[in-house]
C-alpha atoms as a PDB file:
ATOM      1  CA  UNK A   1      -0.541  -9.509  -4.732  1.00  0.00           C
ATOM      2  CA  UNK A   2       2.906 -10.913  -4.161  1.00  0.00           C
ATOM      3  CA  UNK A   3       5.429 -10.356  -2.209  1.00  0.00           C
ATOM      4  CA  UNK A   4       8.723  -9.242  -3.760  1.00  0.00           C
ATOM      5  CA  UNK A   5      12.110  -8.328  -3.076  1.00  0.00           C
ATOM      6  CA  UNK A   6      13.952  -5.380  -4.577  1.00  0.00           C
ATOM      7  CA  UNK A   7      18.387  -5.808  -5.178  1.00  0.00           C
ATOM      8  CA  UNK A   8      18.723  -3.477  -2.554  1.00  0.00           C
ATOM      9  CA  UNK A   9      16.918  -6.272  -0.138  1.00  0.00           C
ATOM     10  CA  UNK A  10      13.492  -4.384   0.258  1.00  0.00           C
ATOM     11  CA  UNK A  11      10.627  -5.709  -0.066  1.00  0.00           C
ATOM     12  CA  UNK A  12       7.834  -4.164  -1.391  1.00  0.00           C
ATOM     13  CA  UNK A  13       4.299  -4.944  -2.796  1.00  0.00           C
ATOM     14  CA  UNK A  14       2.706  -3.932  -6.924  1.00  0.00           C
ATOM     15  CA  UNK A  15      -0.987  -3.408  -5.720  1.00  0.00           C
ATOM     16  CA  UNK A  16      -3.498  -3.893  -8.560  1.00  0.00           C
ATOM     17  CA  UNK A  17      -4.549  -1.008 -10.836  1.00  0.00           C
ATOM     18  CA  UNK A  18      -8.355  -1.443 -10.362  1.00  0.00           C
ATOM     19  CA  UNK A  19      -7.546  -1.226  -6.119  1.00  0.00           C
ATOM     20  CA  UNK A  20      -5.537   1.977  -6.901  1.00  0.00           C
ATOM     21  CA  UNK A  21      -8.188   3.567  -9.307  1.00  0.00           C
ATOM     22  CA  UNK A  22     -11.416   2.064  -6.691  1.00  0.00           C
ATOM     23  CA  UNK A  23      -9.658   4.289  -4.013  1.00  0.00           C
ATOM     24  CA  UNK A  24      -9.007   7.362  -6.651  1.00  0.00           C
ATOM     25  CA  UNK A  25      -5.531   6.911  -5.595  1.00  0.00           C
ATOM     26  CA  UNK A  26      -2.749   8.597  -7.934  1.00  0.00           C
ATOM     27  CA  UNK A  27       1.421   8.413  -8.139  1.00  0.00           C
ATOM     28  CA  UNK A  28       2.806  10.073  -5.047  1.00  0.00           C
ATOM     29  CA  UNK A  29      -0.792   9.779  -2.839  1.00  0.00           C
ATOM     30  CA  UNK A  30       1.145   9.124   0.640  1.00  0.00           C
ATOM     31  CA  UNK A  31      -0.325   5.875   2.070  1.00  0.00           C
ATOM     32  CA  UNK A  32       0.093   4.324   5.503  1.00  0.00           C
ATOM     33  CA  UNK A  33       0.197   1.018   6.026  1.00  0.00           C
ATOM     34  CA  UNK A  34      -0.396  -0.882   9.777  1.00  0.00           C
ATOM     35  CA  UNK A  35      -1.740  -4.284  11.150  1.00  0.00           C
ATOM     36  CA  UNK A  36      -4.553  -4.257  12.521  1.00  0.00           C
ATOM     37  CA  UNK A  37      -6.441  -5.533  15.854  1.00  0.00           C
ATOM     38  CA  UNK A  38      -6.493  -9.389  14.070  1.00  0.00           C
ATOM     39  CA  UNK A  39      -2.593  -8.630  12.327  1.00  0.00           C
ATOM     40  CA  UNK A  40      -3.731  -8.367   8.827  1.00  0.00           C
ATOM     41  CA  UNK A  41      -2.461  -5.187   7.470  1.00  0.00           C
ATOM     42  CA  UNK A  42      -4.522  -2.349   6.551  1.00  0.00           C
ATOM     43  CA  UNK A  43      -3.244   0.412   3.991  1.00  0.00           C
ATOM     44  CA  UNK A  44      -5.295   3.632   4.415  1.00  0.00           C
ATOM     45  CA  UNK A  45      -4.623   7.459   2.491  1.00  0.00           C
ATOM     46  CA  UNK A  46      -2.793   9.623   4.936  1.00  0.00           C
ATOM     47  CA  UNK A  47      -5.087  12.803   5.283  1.00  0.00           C
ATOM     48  CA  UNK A  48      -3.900  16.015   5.258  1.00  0.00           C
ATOM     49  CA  UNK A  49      -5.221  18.956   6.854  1.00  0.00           C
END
């Protein structure tokens, strides 16, 4: 993945298809992303009750 940066100065991240359909991810699953313990960052689904 690469880093990029939007007009509006954000940055933001494309992640790769196969990651996305691995995870059975879709458009609009909410994600949260943190570092963790070691500061690499982790991006996990965001569960909902």
């Amino acid at each position: 993945m690469k880093l990029q940066k939007a007009r509006n100065n954000q940055y933001f991240l494309t992640l790769p298809i196969r990651l996305v359909e691995a995870k059975g991810w879709d458009k609009g699953k909410e994600l949260r992303i943190r570092f963790n313990e070691r500061g690499n960052l982790e991006i996990e689904e965001v569960k909902r009750l």
